[in-house]
C-alpha atoms as a PDB file:
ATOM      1  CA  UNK A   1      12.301  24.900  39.008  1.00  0.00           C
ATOM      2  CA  UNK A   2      10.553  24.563  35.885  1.00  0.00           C
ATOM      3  CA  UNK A   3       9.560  20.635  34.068  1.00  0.00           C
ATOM      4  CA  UNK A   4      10.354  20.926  30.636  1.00  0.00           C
ATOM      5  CA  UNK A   5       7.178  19.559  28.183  1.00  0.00           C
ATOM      6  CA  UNK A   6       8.334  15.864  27.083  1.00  0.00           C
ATOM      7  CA  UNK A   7       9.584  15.749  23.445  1.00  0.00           C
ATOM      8  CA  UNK A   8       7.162  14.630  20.510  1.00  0.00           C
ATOM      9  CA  UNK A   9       7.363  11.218  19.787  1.00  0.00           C
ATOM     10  CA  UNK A  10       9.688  10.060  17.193  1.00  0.00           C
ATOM     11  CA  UNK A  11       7.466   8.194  14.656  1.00  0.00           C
ATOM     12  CA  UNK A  12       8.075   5.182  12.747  1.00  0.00           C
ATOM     13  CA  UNK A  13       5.638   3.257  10.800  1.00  0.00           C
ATOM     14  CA  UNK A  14       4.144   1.389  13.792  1.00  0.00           C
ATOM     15  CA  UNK A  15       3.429   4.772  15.494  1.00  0.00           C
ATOM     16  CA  UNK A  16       2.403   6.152  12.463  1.00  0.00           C
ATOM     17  CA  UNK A  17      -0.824   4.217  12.089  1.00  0.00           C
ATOM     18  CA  UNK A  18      -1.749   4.223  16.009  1.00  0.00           C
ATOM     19  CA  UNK A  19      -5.560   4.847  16.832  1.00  0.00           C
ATOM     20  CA  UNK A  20      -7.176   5.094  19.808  1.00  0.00           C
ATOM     21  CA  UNK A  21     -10.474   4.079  21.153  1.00  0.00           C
ATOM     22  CA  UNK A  22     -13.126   6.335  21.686  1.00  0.00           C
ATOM     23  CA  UNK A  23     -16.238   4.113  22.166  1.00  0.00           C
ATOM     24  CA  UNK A  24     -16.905   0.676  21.116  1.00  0.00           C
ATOM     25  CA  UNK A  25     -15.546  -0.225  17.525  1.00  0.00           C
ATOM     26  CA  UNK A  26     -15.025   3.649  17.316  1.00  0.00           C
ATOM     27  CA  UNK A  27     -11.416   4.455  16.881  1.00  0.00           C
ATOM     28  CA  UNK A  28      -9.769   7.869  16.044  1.00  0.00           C
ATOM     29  CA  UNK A  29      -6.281   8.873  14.375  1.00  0.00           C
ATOM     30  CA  UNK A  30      -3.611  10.491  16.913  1.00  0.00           C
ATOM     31  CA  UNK A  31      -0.924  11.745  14.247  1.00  0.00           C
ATOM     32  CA  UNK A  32      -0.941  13.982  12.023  1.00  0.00           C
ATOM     33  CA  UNK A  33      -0.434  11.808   8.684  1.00  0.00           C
ATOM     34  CA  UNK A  34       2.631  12.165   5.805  1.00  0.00           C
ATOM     35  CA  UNK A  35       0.710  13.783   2.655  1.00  0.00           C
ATOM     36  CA  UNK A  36       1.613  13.845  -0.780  1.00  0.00           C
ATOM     37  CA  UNK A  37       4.031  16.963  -1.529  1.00  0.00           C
ATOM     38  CA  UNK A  38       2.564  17.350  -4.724  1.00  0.00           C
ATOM     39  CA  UNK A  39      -1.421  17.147  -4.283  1.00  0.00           C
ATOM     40  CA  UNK A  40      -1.295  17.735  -0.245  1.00  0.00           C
ATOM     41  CA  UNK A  41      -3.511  15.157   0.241  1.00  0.00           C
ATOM     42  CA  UNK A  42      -3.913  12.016   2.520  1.00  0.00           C
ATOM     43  CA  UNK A  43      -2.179   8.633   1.517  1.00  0.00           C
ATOM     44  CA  UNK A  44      -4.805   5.923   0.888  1.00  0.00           C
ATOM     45  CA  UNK A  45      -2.468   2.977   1.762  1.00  0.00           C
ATOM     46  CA  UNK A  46      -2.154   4.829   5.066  1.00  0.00           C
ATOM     47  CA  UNK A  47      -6.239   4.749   5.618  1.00  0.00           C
ATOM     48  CA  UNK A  48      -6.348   1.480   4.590  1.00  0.00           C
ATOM     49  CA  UNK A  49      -3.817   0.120   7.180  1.00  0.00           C
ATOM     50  CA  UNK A  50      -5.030   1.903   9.981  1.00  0.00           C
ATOM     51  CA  UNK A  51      -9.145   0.671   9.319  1.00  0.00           C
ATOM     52  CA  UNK A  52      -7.430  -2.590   8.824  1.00  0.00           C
ATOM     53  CA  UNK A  53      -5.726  -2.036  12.502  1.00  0.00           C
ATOM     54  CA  UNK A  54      -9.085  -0.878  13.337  1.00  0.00           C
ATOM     55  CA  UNK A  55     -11.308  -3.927  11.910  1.00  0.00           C
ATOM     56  CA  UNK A  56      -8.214  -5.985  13.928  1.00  0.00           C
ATOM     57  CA  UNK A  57      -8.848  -4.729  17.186  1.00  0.00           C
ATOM     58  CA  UNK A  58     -12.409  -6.243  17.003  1.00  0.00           C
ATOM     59  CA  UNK A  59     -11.561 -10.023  16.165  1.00  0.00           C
ATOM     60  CA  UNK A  60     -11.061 -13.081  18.085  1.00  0.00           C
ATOM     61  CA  UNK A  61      -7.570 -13.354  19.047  1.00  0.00           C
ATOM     62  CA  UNK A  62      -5.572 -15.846  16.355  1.00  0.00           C
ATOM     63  CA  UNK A  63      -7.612 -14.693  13.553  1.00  0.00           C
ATOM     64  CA  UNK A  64      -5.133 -12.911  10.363  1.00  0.00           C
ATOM     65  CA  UNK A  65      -5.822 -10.232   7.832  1.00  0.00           C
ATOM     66  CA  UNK A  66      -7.110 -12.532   4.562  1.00  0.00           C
ATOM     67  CA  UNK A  67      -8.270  -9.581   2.492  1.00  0.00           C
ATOM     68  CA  UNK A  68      -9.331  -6.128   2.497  1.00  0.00           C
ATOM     69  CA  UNK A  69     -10.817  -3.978  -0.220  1.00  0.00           C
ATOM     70  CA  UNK A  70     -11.663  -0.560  -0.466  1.00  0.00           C
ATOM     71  CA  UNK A  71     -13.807   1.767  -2.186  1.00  0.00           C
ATOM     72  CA  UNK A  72     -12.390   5.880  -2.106  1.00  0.00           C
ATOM     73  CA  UNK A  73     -15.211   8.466  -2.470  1.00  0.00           C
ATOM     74  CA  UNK A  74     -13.959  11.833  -1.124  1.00  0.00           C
ATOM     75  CA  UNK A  75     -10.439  13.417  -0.079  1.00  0.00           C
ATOM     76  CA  UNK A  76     -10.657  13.612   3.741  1.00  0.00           C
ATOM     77  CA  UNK A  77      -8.733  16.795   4.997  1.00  0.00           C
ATOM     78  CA  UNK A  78      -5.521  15.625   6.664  1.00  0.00           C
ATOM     79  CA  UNK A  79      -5.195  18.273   8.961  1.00  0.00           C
ATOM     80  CA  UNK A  80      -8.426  17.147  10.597  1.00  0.00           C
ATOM     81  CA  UNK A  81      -8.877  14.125  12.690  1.00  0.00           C
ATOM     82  CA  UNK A  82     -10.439  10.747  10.957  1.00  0.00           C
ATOM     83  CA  UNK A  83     -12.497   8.525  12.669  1.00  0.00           C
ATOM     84  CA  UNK A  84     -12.713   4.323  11.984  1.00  0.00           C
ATOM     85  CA  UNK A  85     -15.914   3.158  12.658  1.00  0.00           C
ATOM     86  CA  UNK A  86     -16.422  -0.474  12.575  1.00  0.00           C
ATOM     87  CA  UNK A  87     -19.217  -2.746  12.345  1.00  0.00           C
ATOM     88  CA  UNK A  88     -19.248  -6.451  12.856  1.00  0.00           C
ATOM     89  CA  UNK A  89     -20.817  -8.150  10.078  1.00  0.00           C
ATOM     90  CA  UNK A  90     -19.892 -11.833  10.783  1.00  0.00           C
ATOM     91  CA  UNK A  91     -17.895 -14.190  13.072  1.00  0.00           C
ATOM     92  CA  UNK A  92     -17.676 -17.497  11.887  1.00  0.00           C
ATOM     93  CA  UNK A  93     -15.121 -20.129  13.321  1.00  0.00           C
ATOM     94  CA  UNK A  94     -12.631 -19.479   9.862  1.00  0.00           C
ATOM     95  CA  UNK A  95     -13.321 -16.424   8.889  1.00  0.00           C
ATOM     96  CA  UNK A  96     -14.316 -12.711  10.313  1.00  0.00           C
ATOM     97  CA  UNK A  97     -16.131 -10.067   8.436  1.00  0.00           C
ATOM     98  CA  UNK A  98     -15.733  -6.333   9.092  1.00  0.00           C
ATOM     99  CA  UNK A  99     -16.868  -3.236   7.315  1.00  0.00           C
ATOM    100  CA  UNK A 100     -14.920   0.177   8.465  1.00  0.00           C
ATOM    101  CA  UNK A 101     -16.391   3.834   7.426  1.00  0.00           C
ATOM    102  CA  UNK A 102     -13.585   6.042   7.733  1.00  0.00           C
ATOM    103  CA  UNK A 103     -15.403   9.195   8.404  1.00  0.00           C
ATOM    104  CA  UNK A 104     -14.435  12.974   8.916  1.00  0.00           C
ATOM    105  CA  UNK A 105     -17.119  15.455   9.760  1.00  0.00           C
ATOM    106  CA  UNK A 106     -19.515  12.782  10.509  1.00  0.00           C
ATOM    107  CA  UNK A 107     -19.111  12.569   6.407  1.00  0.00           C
ATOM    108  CA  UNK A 108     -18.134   8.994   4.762  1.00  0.00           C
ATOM    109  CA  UNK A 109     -15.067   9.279   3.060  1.00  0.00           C
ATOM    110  CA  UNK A 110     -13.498   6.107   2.387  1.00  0.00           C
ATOM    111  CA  UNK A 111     -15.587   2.700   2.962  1.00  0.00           C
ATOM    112  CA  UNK A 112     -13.601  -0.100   3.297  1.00  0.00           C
ATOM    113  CA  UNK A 113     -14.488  -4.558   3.545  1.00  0.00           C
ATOM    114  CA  UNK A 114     -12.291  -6.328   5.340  1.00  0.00           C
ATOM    115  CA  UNK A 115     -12.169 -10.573   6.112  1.00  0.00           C
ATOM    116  CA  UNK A 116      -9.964 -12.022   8.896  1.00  0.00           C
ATOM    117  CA  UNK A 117      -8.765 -15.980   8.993  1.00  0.00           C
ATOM    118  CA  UNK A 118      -8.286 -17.905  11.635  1.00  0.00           C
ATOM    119  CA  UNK A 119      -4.846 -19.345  11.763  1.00  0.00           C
ATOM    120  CA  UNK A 120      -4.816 -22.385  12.908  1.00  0.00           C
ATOM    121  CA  UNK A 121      -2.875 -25.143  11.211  1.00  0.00           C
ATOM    122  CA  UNK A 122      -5.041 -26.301   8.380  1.00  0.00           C
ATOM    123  CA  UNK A 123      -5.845 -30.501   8.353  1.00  0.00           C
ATOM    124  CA  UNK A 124      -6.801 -32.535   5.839  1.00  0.00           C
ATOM    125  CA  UNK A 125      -6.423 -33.001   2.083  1.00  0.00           C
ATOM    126  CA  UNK A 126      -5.094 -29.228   0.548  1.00  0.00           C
ATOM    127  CA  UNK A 127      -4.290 -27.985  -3.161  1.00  0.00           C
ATOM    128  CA  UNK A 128      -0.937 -26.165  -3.134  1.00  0.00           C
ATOM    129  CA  UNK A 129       0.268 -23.812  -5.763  1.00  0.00           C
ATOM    130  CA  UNK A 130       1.869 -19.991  -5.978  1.00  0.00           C
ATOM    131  CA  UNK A 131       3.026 -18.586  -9.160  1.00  0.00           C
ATOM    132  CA  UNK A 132       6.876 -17.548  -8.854  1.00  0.00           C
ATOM    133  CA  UNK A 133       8.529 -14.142  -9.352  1.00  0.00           C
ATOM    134  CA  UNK A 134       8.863 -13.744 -13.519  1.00  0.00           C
ATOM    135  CA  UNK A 135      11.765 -11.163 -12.825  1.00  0.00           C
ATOM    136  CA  UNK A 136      15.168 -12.004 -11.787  1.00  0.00           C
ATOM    137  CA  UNK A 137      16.881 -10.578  -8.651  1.00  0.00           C
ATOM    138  CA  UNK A 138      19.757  -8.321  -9.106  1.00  0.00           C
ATOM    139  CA  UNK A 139      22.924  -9.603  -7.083  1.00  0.00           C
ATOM    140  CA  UNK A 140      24.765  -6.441  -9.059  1.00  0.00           C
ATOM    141  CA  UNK A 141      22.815  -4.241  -6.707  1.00  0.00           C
ATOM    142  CA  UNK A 142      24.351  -5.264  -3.522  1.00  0.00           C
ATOM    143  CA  UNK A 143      21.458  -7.770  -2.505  1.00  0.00           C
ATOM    144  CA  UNK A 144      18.786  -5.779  -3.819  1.00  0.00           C
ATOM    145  CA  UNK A 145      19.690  -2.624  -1.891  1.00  0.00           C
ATOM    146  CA  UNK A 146      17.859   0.122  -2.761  1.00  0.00           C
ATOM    147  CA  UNK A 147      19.980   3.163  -4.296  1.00  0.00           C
ATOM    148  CA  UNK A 148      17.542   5.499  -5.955  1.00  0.00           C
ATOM    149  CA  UNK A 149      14.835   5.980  -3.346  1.00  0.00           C
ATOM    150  CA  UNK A 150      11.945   7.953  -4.809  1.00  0.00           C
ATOM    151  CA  UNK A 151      10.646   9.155  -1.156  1.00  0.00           C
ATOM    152  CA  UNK A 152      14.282  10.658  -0.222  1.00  0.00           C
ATOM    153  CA  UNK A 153      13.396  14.366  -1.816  1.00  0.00           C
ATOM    154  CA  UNK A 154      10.050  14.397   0.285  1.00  0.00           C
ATOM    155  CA  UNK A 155      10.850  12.549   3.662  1.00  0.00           C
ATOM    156  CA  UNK A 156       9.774  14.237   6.655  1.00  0.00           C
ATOM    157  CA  UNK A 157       9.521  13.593  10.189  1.00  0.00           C
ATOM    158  CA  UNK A 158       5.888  12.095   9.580  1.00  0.00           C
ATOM    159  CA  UNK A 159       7.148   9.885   6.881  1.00  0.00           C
ATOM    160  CA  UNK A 160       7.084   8.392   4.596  1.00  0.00           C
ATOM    161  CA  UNK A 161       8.284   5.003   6.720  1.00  0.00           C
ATOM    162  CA  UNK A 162       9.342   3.417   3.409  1.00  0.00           C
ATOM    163  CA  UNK A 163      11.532   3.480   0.619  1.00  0.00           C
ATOM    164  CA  UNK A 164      10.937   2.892  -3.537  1.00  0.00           C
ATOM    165  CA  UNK A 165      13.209   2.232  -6.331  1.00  0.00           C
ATOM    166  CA  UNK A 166      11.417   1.977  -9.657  1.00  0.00           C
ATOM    167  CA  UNK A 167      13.242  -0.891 -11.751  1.00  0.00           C
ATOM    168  CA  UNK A 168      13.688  -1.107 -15.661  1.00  0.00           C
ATOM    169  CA  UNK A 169      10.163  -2.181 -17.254  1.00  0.00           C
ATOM    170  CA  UNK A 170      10.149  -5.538 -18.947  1.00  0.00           C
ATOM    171  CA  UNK A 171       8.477  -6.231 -22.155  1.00  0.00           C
ATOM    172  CA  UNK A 172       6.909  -9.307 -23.439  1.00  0.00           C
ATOM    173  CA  UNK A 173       5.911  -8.082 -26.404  1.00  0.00           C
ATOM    174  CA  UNK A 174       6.612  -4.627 -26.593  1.00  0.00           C
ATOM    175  CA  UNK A 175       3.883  -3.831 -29.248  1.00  0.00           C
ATOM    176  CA  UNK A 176       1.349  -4.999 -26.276  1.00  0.00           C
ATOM    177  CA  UNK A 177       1.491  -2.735 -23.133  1.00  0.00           C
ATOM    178  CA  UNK A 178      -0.759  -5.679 -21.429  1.00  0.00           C
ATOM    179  CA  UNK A 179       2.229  -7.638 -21.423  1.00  0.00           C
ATOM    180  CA  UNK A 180       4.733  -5.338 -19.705  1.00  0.00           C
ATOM    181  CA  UNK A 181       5.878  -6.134 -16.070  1.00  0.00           C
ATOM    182  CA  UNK A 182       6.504  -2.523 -14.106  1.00  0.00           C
ATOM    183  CA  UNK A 183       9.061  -3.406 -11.068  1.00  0.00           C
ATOM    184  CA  UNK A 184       9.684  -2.170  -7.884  1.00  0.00           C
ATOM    185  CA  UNK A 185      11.576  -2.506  -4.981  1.00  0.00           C
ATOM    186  CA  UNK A 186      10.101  -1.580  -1.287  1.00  0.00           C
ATOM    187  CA  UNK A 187      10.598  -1.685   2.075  1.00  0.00           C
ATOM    188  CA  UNK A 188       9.146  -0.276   5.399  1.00  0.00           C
ATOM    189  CA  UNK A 189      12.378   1.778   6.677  1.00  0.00           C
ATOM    190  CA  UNK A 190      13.046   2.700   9.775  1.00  0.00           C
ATOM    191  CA  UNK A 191      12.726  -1.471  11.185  1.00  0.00           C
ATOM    192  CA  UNK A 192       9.889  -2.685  11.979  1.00  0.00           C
ATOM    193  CA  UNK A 193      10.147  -3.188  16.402  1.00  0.00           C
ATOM    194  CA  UNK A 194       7.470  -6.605  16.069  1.00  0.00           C
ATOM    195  CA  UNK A 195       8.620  -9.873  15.460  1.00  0.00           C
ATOM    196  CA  UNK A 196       8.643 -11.528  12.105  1.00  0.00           C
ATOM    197  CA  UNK A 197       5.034 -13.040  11.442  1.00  0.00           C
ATOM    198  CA  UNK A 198       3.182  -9.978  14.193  1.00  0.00           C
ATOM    199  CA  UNK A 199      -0.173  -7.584  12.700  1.00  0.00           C
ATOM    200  CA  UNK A 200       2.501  -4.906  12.177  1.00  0.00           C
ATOM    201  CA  UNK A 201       4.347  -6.503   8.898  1.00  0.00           C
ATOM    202  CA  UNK A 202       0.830  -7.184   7.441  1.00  0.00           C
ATOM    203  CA  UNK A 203      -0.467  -3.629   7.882  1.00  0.00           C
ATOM    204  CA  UNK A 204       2.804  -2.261   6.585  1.00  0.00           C
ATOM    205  CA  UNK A 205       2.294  -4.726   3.471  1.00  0.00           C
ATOM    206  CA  UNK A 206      -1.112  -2.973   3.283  1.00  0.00           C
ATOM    207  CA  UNK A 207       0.973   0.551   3.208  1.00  0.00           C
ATOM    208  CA  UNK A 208       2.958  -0.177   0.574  1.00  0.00           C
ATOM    209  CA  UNK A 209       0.853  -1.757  -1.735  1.00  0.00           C
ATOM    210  CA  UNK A 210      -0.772   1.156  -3.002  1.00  0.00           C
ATOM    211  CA  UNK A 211       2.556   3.077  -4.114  1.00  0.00           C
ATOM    212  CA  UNK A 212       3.687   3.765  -7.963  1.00  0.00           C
ATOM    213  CA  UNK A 213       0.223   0.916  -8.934  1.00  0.00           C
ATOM    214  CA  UNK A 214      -1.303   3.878 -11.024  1.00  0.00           C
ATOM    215  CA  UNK A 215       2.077   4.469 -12.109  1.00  0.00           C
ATOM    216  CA  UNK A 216       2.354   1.512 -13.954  1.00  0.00           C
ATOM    217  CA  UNK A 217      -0.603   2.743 -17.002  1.00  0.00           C
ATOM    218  CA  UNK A 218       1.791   5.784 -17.440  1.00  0.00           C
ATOM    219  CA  UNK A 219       4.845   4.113 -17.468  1.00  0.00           C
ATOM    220  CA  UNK A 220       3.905   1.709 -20.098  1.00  0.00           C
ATOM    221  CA  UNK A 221       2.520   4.475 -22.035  1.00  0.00           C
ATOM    222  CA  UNK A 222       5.337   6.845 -21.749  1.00  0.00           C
ATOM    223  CA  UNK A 223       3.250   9.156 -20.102  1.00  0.00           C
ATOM    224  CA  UNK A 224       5.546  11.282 -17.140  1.00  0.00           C
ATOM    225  CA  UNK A 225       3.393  11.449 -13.300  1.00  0.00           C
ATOM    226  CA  UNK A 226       6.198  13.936 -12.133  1.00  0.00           C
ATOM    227  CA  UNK A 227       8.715  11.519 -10.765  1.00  0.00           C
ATOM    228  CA  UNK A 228      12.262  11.580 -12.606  1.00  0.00           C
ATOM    229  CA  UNK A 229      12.715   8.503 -15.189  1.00  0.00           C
ATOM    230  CA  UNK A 230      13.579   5.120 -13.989  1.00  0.00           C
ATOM    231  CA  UNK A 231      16.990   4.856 -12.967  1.00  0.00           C
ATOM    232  CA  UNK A 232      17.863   8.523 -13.333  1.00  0.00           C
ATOM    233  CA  UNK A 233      20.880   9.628 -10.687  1.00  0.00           C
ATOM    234  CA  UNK A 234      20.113  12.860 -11.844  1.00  0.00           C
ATOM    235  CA  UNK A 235      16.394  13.186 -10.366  1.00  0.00           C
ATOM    236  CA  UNK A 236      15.614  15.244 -12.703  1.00  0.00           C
ATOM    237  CA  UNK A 237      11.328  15.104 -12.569  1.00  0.00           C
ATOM    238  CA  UNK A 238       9.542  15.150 -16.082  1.00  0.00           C
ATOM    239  CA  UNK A 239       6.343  17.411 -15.567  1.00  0.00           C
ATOM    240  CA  UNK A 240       3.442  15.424 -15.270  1.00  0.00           C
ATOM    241  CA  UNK A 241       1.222  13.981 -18.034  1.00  0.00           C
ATOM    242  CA  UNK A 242      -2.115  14.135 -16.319  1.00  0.00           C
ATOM    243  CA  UNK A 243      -4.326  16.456 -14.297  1.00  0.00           C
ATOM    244  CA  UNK A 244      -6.050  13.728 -12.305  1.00  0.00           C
ATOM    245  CA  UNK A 245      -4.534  10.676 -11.149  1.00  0.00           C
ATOM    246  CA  UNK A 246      -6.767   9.126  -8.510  1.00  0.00           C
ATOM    247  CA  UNK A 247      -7.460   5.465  -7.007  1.00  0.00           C
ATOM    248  CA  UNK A 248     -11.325   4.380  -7.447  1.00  0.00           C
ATOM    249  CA  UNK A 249     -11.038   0.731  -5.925  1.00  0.00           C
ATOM    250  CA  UNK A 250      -8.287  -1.250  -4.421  1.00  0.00           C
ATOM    251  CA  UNK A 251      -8.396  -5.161  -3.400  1.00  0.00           C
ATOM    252  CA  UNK A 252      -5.833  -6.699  -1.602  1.00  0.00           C
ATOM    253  CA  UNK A 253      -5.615 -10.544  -0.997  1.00  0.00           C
ATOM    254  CA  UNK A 254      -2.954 -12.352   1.353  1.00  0.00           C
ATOM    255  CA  UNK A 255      -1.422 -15.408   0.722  1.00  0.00           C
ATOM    256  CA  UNK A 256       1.051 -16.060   3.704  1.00  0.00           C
ATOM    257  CA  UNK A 257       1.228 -14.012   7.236  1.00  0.00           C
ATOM    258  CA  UNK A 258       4.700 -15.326   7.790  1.00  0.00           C
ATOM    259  CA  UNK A 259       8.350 -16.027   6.349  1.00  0.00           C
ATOM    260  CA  UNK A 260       8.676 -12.525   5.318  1.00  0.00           C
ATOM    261  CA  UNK A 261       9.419  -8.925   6.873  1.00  0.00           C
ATOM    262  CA  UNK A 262       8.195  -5.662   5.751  1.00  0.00           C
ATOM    263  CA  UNK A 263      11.697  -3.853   6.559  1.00  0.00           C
ATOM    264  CA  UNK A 264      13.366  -6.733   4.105  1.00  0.00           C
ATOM    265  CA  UNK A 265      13.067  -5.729   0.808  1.00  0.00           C
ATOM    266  CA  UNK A 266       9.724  -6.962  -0.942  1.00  0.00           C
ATOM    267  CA  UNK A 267       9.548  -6.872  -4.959  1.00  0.00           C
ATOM    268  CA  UNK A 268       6.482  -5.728  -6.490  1.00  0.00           C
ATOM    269  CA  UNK A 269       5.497  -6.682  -9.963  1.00  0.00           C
ATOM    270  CA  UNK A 270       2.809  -4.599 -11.844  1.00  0.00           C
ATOM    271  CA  UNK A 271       1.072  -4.985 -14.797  1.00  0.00           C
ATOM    272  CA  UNK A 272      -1.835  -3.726 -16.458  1.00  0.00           C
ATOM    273  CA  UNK A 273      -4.193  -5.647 -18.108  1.00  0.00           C
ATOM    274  CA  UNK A 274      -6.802  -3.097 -19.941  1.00  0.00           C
ATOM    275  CA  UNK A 275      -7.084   0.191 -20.127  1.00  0.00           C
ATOM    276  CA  UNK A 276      -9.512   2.561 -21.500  1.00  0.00           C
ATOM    277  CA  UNK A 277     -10.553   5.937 -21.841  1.00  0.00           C
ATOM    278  CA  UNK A 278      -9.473   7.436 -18.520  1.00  0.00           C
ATOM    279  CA  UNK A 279      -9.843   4.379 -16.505  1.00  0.00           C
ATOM    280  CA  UNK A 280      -7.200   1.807 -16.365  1.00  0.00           C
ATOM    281  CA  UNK A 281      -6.806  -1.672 -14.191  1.00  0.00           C
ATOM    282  CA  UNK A 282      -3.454  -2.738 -12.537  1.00  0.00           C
ATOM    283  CA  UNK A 283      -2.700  -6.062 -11.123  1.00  0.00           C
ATOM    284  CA  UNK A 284      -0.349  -6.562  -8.525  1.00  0.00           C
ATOM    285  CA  UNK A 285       2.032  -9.644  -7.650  1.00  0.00           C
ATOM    286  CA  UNK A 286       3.982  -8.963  -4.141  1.00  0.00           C
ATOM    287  CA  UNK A 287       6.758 -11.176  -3.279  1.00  0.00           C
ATOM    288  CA  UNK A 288       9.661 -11.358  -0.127  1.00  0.00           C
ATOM    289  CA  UNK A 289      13.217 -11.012  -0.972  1.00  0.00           C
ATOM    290  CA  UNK A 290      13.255 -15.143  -0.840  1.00  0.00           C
ATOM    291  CA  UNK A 291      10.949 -15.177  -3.439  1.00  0.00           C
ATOM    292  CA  UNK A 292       7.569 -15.758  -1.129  1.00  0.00           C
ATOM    293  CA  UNK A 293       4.224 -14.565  -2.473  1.00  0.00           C
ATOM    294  CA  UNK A 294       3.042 -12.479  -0.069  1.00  0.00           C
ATOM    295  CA  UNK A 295      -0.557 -10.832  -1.369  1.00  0.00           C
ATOM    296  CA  UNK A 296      -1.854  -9.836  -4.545  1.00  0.00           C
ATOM    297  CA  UNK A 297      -3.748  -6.800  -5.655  1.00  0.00           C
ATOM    298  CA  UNK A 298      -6.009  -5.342  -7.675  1.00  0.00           C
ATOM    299  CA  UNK A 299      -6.923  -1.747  -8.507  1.00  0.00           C
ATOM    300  CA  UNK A 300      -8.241   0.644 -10.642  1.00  0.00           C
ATOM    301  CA  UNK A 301      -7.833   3.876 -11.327  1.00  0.00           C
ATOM    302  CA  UNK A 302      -8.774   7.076 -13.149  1.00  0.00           C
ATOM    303  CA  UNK A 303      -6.892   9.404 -15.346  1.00  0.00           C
ATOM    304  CA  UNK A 304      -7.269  12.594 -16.815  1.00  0.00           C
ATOM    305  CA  UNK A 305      -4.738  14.112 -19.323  1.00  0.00           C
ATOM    306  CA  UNK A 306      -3.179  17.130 -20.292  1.00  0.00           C
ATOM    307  CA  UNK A 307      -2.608  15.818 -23.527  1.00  0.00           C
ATOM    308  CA  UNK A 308      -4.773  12.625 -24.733  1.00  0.00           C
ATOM    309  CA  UNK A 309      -3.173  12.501 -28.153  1.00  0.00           C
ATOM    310  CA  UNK A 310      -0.329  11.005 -26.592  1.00  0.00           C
ATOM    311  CA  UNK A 311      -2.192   7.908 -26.033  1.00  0.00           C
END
């Protein structure tokens, strides 16, 4: 009688971004990650969400992601193993600081800054204010249902757990490309298994925060990054404007860690205010479906073109 070998996994986000332990505040990537099709290289929304899993482990229980920034220096090889080492910077009674080197070939790659909260009901006097969504919701779409997903063409069985739709840009003044709000529509897909409110719906804000940001410079522009144009049923892809396209920094602040889930459909509203040269900053507004501020973002991120005379 033979015992046949147990079948892989099935992943979904949450197993996606599971680490284990290897020493103290060492952890190490079990899966193989989703890469880009196009460049074959490693998601940085995905590295950020697991050292932000990672930095979690090591914080007092109660305590909430507040913010998390990262700086990208290398291109890790995603067939290899990455390791998440974390140190412990501070632990106050508020807030928790933690610094995780995401290292491959005991080589820093990616350094990433990240603060925890502590939740607890806050008492006292308190200043309350969130700016609203500036775009309207669609109720022709079915209650924002997502029909155009730009991850459908390059799904696999390691991801990615998400879809996009790109939405019709909106100009304020369309003489001033600072002005212009880039849409999208995104949401973690297969469900998330946690409850509303749990680490998991954080992290997988973390994932998606970093998707078609340096888009937004482009799309302004009219410069094509090798996706088809918004809104095309066609899917036709426009060959891509640029050689380079890479993230430099990204910044993420939270405003809420409930009244929201991931696998709901959040709205993202880009804009960019300055750009120059090959560098160009994007700022980030992401809300629920209800209309709940969730985080904001900042990022920037460098370019280099095929053809600069078309900016």
């Amino acid at each position: 009688m033979t015992t046949k070998d147990p079948e892989p996994k099935r992943l979904d986000f949450e197993t996606h971004i599971e680490l284990k332990e290897t020493s103290p505040d060492v952890f190490a990537t079990i899966h193989e990650p989703w890469v880009f099709n196009i460049t074959n290289t490693m998601p940085g929304p995905l590295m950020m969400a697991q050292a932000a899993s990672a930095a979690w482990k090591t914080v007092p229980t109660g305590f909430m992601l507040d913010s998390l920034q990262t700086h990208f220096m290398l291109a890790p090889n995603p067939k290899k193993p990455l390791v998440y080492k974390v140190q412990r910077i501070g632990n106050g009674r508020r807030f928790a600081v933690r610094i995780v080197n995401i290292e491959q070939d005991d080589k820093v790659f990616v350094t990433i800054t990240t603060s925890f909260v502590n939740d607890v009901r806050w008492s006292g006097r308190a200043m309350t204010h969130a700016v609203p969504m500036r775009i309207k919701r669609h109720p022709e779409r079915g209650g924002w249902k997502i029909t155009l997903d730009d991850f459908e063409d390059m799904r696999t069985d390691k991801g990615p757990f998400m879809k996009f739709e790109r939405l019709p840009l909106v100009h304020e003044d369309p003489k001033n490309p600072a002005t212009t709000i880039a849409p999208v529509v995104a949401q973690i897909d297969p469900p998330i298994s946690a409850p509303r409110g749990s680490a998991a719906h954080i992290l997988a804000v973390v994932h998606a925060s970093d998707y078609h940001v340096m888009d937004c410079p482009l799309s302004v522009h009219d410069v094509a990054h090798g996706a088809w144009p918004i809104g095309d049923r066609t899917k036709t892809a426009r060959p891509a404007g640029m050689k380079i396209m890479t993230s430099l920094n990204h910044t993420i602040h939270f405003h809420t860690h409930d009244g929201f889930r991931a696998d709901e459909l959040m709205y993202i509203e880009a804009t960019t205010p300055w750009a120059k040269d090959g560098r160009a900053m994007i700022n980030t507004r992401i809300f629920s479906r209800q209309g709940l501020l969730i985080a904001t973002v900042v990022q920037e991120a460098f370019y280099v073109f095929k053809d600069e005379s078309k900016l």
